[in-house]
N, C-alpha and C. Protein backbone atom coordinates (compact mmCIF):
# COMPACT_ATOMS: atom_id res chain seq x y z
N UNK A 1 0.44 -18.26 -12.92
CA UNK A 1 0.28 -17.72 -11.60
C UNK A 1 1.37 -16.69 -11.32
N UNK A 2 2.93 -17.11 -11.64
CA UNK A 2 3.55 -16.19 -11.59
C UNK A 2 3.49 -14.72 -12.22
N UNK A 3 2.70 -14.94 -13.68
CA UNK A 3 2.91 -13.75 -14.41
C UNK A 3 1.57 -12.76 -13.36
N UNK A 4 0.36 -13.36 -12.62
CA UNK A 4 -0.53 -12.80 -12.05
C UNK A 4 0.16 -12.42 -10.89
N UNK A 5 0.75 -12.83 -10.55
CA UNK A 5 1.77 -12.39 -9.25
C UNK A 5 2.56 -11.04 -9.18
N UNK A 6 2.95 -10.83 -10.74
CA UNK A 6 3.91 -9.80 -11.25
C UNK A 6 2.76 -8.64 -11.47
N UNK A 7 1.63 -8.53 -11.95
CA UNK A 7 0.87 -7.86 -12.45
C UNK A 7 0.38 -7.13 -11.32
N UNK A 8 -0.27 -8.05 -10.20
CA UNK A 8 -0.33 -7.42 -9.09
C UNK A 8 0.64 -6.65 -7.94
N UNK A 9 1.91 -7.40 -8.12
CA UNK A 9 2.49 -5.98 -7.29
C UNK A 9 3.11 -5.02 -8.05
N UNK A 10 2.30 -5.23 -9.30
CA UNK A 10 2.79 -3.74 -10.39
C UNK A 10 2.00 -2.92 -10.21
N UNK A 11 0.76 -3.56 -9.44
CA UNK A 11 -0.20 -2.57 -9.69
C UNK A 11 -0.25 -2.13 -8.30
N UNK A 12 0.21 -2.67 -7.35
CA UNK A 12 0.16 -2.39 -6.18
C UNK A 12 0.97 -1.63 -5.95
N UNK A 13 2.61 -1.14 -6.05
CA UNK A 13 3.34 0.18 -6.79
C UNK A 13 2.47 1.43 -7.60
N UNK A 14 1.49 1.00 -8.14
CA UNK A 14 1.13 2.11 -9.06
C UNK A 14 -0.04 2.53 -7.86
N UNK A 15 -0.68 3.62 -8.34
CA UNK A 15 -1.24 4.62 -7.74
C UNK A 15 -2.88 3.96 -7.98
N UNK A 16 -2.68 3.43 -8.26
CA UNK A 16 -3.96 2.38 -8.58
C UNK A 16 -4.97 3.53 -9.98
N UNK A 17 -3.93 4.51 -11.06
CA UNK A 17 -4.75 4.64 -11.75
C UNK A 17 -4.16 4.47 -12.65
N UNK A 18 -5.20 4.48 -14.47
CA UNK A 18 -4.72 4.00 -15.68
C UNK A 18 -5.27 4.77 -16.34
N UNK A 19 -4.27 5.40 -17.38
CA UNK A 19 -4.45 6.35 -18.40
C UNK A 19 -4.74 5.92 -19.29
N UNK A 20 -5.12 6.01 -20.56
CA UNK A 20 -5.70 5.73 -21.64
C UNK A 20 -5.60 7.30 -22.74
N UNK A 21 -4.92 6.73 -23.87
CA UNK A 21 -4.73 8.27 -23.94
C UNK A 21 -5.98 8.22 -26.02
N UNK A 22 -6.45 8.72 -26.58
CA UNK A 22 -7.02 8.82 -27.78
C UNK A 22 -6.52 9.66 -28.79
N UNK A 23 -7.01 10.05 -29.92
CA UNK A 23 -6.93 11.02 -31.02
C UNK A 23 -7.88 11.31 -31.47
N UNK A 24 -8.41 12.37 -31.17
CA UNK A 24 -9.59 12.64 -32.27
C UNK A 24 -9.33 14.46 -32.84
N UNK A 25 -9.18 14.29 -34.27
CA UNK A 25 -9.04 15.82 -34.57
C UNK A 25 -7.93 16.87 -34.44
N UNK A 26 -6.63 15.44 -33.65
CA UNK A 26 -5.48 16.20 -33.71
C UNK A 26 -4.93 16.42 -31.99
N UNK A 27 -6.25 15.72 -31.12
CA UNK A 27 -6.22 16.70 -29.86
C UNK A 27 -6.21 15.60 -29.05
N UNK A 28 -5.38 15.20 -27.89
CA UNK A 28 -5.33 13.92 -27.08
C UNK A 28 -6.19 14.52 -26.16
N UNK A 29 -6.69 12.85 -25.76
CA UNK A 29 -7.97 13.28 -24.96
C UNK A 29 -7.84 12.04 -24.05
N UNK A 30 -6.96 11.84 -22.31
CA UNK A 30 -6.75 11.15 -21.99
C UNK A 30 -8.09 10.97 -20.57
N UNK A 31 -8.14 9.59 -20.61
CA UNK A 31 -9.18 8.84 -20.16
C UNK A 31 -8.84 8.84 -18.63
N UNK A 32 -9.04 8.89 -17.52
CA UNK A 32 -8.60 7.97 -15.96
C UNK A 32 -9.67 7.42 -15.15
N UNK A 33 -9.26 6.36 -15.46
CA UNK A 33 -10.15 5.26 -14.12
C UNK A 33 -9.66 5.00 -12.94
N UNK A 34 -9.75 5.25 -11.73
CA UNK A 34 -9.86 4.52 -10.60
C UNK A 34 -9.82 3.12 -10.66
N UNK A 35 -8.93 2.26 -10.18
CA UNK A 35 -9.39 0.99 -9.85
C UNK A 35 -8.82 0.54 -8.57
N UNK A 36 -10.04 -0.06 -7.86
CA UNK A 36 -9.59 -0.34 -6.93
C UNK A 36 -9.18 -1.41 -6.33
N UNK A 37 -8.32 -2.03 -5.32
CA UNK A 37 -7.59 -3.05 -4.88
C UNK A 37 -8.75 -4.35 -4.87
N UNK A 38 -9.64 -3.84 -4.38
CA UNK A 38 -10.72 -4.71 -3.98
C UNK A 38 -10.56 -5.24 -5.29
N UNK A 39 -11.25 -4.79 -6.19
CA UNK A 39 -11.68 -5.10 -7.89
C UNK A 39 -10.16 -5.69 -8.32
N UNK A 40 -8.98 -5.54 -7.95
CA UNK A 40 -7.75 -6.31 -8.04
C UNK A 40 -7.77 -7.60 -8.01
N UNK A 41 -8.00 -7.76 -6.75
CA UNK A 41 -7.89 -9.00 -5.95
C UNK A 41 -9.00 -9.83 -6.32
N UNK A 42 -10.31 -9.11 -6.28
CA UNK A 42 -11.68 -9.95 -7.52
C UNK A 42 -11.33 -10.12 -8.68
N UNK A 43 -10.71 -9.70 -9.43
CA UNK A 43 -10.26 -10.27 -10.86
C UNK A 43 -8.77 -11.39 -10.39
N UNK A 44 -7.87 -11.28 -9.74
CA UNK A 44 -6.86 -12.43 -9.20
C UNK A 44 -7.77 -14.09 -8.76
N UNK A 45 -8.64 -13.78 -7.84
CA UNK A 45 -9.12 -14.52 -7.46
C UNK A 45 -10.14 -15.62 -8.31
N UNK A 46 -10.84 -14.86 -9.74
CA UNK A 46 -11.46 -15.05 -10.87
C UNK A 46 -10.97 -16.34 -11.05
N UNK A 47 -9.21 -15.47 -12.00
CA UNK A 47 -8.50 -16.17 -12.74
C UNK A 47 -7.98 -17.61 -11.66
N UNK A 48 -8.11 -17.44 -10.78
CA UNK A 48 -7.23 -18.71 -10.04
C UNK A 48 -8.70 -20.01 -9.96
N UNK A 49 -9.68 -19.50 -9.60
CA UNK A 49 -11.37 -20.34 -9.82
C UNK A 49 -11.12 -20.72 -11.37
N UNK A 50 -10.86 -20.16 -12.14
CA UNK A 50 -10.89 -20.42 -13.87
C UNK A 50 -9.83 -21.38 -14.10
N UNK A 51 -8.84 -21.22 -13.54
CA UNK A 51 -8.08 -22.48 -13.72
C UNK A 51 -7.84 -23.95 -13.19
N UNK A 52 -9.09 -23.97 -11.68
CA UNK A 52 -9.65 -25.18 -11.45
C UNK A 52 -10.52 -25.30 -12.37
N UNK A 53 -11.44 -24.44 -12.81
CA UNK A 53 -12.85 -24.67 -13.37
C UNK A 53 -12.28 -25.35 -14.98
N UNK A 54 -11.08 -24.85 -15.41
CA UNK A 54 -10.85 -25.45 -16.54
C UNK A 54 -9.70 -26.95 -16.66
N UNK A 55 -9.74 -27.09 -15.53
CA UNK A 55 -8.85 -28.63 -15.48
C UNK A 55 -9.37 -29.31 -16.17
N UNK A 56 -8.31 -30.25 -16.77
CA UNK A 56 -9.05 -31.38 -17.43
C UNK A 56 -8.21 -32.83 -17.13
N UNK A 57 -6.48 -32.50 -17.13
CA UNK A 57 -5.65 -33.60 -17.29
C UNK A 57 -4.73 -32.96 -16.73
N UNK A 58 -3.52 -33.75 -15.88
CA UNK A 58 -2.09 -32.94 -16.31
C UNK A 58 -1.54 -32.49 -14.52
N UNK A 59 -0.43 -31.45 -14.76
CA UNK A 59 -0.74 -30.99 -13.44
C UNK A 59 -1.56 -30.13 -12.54
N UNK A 60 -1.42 -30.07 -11.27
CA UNK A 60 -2.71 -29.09 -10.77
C UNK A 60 -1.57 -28.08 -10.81
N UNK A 61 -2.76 -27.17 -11.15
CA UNK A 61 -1.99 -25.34 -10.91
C UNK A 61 -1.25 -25.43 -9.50
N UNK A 62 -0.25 -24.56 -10.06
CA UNK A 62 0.81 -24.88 -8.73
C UNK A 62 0.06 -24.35 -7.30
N UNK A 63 -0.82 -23.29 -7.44
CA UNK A 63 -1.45 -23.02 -6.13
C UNK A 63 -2.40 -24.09 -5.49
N UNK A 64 -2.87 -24.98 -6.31
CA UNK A 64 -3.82 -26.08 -5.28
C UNK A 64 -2.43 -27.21 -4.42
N UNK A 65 -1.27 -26.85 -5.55
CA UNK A 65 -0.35 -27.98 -4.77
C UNK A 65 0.05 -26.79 -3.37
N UNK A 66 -0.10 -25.79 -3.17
CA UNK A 66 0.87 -25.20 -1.79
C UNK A 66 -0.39 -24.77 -1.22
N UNK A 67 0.02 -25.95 0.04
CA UNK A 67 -1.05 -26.05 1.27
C UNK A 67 -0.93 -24.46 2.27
N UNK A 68 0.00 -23.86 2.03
CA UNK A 68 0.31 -22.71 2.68
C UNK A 68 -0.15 -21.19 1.81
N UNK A 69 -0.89 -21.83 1.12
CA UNK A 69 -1.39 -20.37 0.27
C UNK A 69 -2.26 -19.38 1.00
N UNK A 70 -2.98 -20.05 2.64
CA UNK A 70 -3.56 -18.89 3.12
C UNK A 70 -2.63 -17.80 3.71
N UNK A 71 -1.25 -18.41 3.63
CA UNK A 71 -0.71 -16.88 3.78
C UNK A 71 0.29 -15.84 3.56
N UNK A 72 -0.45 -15.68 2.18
CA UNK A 72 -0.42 -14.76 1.09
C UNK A 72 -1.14 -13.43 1.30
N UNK A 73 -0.76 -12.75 2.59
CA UNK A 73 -1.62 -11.70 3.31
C UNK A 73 -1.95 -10.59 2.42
N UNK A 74 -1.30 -10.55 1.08
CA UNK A 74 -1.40 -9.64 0.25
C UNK A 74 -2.95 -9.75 -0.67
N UNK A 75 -3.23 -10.99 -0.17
CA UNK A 75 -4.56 -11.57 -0.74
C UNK A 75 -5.68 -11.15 -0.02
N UNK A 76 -5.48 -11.22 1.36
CA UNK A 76 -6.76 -10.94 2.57
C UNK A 76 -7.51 -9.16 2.06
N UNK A 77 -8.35 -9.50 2.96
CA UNK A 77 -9.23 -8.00 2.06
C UNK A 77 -8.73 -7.32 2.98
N UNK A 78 -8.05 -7.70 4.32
CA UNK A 78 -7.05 -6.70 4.98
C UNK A 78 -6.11 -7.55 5.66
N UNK A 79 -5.30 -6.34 6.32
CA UNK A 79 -3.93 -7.11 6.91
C UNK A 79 -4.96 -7.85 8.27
N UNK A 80 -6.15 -7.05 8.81
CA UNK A 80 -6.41 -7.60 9.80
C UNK A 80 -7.65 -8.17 9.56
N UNK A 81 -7.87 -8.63 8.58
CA UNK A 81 -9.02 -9.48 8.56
C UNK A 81 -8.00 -11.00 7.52
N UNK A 82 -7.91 -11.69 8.73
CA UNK A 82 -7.14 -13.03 7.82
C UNK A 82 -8.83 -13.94 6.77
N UNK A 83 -8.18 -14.25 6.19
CA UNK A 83 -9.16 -15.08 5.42
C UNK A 83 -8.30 -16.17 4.74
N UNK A 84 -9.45 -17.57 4.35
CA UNK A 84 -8.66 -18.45 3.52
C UNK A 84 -8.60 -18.13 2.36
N UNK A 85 -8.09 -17.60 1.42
CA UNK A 85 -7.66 -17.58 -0.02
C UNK A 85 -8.24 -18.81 -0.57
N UNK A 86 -7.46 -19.98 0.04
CA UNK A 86 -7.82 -21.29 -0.87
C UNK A 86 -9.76 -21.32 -0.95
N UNK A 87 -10.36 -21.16 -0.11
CA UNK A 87 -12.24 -21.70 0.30
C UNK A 87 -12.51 -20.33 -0.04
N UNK A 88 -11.81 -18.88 -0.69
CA UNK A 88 -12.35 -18.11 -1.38
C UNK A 88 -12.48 -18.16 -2.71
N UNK A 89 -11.06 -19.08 -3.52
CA UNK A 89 -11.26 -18.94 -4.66
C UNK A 89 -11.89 -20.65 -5.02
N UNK A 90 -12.46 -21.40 -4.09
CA UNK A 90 -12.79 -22.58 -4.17
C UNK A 90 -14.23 -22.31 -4.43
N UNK A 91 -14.62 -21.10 -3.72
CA UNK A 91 -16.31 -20.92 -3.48
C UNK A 91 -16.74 -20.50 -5.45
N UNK A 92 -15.70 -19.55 -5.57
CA UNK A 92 -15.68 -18.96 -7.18
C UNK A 92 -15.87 -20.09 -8.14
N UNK A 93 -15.34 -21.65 -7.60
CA UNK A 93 -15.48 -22.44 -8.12
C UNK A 93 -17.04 -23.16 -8.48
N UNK A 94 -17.24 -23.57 -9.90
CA UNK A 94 -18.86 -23.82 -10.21
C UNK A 94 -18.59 -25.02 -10.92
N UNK A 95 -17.20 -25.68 -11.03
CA UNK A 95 -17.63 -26.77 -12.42
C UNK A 95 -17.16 -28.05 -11.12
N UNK A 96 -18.51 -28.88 -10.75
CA UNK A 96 -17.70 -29.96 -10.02
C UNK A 96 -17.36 -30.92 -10.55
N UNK A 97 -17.26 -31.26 -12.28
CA UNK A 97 -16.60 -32.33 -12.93
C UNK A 97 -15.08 -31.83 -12.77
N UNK A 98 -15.01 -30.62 -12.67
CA UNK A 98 -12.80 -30.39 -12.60
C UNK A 98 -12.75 -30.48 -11.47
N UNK A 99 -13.61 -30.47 -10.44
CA UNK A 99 -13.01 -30.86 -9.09
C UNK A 99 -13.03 -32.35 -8.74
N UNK A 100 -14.21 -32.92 -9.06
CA UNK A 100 -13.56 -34.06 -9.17
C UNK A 100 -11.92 -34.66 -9.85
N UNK A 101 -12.16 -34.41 -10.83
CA UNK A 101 -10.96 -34.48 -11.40
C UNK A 101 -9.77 -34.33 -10.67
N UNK A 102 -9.89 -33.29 -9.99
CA UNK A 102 -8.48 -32.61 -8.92
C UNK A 102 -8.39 -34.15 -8.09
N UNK A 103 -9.17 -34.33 -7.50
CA UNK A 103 -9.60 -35.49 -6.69
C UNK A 103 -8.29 -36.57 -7.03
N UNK A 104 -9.32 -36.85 -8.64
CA UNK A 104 -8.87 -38.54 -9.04
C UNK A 104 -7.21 -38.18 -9.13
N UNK A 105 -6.88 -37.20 -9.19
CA UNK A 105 -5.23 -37.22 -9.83
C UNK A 105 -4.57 -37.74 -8.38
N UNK A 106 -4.83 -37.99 -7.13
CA UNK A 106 -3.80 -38.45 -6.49
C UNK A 106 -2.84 -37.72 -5.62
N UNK A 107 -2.79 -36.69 -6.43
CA UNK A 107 -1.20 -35.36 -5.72
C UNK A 107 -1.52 -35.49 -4.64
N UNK A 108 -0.64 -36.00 -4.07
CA UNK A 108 -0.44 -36.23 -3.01
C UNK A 108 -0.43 -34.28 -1.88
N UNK A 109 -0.05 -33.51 -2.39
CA UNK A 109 -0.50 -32.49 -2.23
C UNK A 109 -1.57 -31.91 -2.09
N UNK A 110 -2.71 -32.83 -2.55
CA UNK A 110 -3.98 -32.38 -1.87
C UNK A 110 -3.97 -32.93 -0.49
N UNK A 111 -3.34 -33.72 0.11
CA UNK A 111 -3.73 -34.10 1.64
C UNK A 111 -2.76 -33.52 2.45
N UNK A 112 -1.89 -32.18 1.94
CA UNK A 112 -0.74 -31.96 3.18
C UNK A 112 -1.45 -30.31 3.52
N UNK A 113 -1.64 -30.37 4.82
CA UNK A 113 -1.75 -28.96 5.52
C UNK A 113 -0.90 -28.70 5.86
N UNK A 114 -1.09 -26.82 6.32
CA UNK A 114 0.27 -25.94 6.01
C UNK A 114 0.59 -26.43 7.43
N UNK A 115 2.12 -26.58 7.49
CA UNK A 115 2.95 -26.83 8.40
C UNK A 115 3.62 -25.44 9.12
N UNK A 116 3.84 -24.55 8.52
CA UNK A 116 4.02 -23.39 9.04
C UNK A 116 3.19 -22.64 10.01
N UNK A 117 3.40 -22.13 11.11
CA UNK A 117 2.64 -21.43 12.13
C UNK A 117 2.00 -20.09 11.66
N UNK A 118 1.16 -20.00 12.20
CA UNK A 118 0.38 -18.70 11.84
C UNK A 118 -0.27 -17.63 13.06
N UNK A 119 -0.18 -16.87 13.17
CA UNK A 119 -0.18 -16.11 14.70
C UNK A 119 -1.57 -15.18 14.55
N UNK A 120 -2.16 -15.90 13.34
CA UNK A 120 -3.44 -15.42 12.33
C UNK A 120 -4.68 -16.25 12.86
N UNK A 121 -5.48 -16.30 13.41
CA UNK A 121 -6.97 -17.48 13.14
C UNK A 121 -7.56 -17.15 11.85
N UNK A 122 -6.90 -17.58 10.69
CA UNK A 122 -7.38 -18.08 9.38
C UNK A 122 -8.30 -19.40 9.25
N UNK A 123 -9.51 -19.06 8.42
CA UNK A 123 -10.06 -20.06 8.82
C UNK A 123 -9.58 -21.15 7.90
N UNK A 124 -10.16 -22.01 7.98
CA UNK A 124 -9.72 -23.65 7.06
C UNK A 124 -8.24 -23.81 7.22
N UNK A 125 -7.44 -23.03 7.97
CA UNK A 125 -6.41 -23.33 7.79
C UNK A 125 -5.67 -24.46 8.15
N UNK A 126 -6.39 -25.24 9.26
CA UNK A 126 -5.87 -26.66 9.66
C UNK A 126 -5.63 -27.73 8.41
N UNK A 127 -7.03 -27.29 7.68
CA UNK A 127 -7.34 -28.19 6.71
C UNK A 127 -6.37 -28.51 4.95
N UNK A 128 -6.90 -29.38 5.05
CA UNK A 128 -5.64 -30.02 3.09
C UNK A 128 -7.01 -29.29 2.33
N UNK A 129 -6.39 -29.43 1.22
CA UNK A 129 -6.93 -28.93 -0.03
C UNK A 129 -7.97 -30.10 -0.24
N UNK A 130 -7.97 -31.68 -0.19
CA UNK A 130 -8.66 -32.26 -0.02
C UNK A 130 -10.47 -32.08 0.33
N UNK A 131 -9.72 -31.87 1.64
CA UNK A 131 -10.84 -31.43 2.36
C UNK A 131 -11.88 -30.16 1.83
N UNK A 132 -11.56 -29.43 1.33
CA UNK A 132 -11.81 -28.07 0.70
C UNK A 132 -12.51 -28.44 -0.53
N UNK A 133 -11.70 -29.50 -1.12
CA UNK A 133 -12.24 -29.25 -2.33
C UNK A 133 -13.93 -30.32 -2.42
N UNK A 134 -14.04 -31.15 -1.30
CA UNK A 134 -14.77 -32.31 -0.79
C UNK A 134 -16.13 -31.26 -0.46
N UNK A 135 -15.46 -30.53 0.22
CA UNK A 135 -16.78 -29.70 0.97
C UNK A 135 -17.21 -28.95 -0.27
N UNK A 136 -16.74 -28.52 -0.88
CA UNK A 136 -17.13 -27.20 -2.13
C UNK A 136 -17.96 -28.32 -3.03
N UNK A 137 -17.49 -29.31 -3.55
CA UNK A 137 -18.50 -30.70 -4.04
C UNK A 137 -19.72 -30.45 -3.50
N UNK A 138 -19.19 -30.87 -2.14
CA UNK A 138 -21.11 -30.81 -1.39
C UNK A 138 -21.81 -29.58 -1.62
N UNK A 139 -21.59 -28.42 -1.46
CA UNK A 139 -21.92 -27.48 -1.57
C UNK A 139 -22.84 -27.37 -3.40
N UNK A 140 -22.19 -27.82 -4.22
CA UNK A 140 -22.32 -27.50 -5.51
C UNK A 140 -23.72 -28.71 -5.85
């Protein structure tokens, strides 16, 4: 999570484009893509669903343990549109044998909501990870 952490505000510094440079015949022939924040934050959000989806044993990824991850405003699709992070990358979620799993382990960290104030109406934010991960079950 940390190294995804680093990647993104590298990229968030950068101009949001990427060179690519070739050889053919002696003569560089450099490539540029656009990418955009949106498509950032959809590939961040992927990888964080992929690492519930691939639980099996052990600890939970440190983001299901911090009940305060909705606010990570760098995550929201804007500064003024708050959203839950956690019931976004929960929805990405498809395997409900690793959520169960999350379940049986106990961490006590699935039942603590964020204690910190928020001056945001984020939704789910009252709610534990518990709860989140209970409803996304039903859902599935």
């Amino acid at each position: 999570m940390k190294i995804t952490i680093i990647i993104f505000a590298i990229l968030v510094k950068s101009l949001s484009i990427f060179a690519q440079e070739t050889s053919a015949n002696n003569e560089k022939i450099i490539y540029l893509a656009h990418v955009s924040m949106d498509s950032i934050k959809a590939k961040i959000f992927h990888e964080y669903a992929d690492s519930i989806n691939n639980f099996q044993t052990g600890n939970l990824p440190s983001f299901v343990q911090n009940p305060c991850f909705d606010l990570n405003v760098g995550l929201w699709k804007s500064f003024h549109s708050p959203m839950s992070i956690r019931w976004e990358i929960l929805q990405k979620v498809n395997n409900k044998a690793a959520l169960k799993r999350i379940l049986t382990t106990k961490d006590r960290s699935l039942f603590l909501k964020c204690s910190s104030k928020s001056t945001f109406q984020i939704p789910y934010f009252d709610k534990s990870y518990k709860y989140l991960i209970k409803k996304r079950i039903k859902e599935l």
